[in-house]
Protein backbone atom coordinates (compact mmCIF):
# COMPACT_ATOMS: atom_id res chain seq x y z
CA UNK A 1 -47.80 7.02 201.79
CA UNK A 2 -46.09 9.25 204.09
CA UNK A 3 -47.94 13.06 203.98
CA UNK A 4 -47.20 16.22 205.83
CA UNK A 5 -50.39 17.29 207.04
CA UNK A 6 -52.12 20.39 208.70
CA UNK A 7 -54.85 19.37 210.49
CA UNK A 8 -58.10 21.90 210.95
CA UNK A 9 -56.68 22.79 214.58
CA UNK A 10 -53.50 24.54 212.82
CA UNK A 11 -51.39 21.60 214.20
CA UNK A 12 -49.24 19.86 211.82
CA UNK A 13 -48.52 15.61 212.49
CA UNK A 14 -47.30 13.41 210.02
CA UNK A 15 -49.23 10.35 209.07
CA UNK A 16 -49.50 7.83 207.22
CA UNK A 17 -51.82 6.99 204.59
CA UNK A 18 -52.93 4.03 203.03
CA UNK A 19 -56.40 5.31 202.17
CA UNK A 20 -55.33 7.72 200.08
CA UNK A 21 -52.91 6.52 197.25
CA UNK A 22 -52.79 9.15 195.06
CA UNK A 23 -52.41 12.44 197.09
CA UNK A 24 -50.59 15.94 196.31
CA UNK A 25 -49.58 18.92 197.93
CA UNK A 26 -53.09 21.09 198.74
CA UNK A 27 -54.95 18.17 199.17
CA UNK A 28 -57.82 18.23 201.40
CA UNK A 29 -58.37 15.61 203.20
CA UNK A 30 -62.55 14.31 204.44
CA UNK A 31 -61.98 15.67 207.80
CA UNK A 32 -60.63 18.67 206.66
CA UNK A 33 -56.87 18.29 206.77
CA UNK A 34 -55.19 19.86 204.29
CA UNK A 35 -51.55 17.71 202.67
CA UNK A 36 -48.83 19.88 202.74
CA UNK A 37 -45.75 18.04 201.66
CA UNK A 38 -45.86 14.05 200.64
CA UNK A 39 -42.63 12.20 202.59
CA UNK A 40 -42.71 9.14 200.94
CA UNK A 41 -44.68 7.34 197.73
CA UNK A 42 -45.78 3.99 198.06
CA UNK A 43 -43.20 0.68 197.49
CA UNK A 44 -45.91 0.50 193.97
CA UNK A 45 -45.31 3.54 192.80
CA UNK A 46 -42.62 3.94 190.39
CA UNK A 47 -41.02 5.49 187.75
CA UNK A 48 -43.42 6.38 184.40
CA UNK A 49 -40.26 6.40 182.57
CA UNK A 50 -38.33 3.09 183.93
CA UNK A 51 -41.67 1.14 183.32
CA UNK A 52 -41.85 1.92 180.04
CA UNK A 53 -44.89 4.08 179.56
CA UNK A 54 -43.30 6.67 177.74
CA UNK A 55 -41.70 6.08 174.49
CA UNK A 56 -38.12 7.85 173.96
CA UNK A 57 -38.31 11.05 171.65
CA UNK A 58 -36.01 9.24 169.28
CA UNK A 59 -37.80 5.83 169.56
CA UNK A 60 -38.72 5.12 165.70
CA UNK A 61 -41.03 2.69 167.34
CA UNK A 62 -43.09 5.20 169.03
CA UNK A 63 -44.68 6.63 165.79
């Protein structure tokens, strides 16, 4: 994924980041980086919703 990232120097540098699939903003990173916005998810990474694993509110099913 795509990540906004400060590095320890103060520099900023977008990068990406295959090592890391699940990151957030605040993140810090092993050498210290710290994630400060996230660009762009991973192709794999979809919607919870559009998958199907939540069940509508009024989905009798879902009791």
């Amino acid at each position: 994924m795509w990540v906004l990232m400060k590095r320890p120097d103060g520099s900023e540098e977008e990068v990406y980041l295959s090592d890391y699939p699940y990151l957030e903003e605040g993140d810090i990173l092993d050498d210290g980086s710290v994630v400060i916005a996230v660009r762009y998810k991973n192709e794999e990474e979809t919607d919870a919703i559009s998958m199907g694993f939540f069940a509508d509110e009024t989905d009798d099913d879902s009791l």
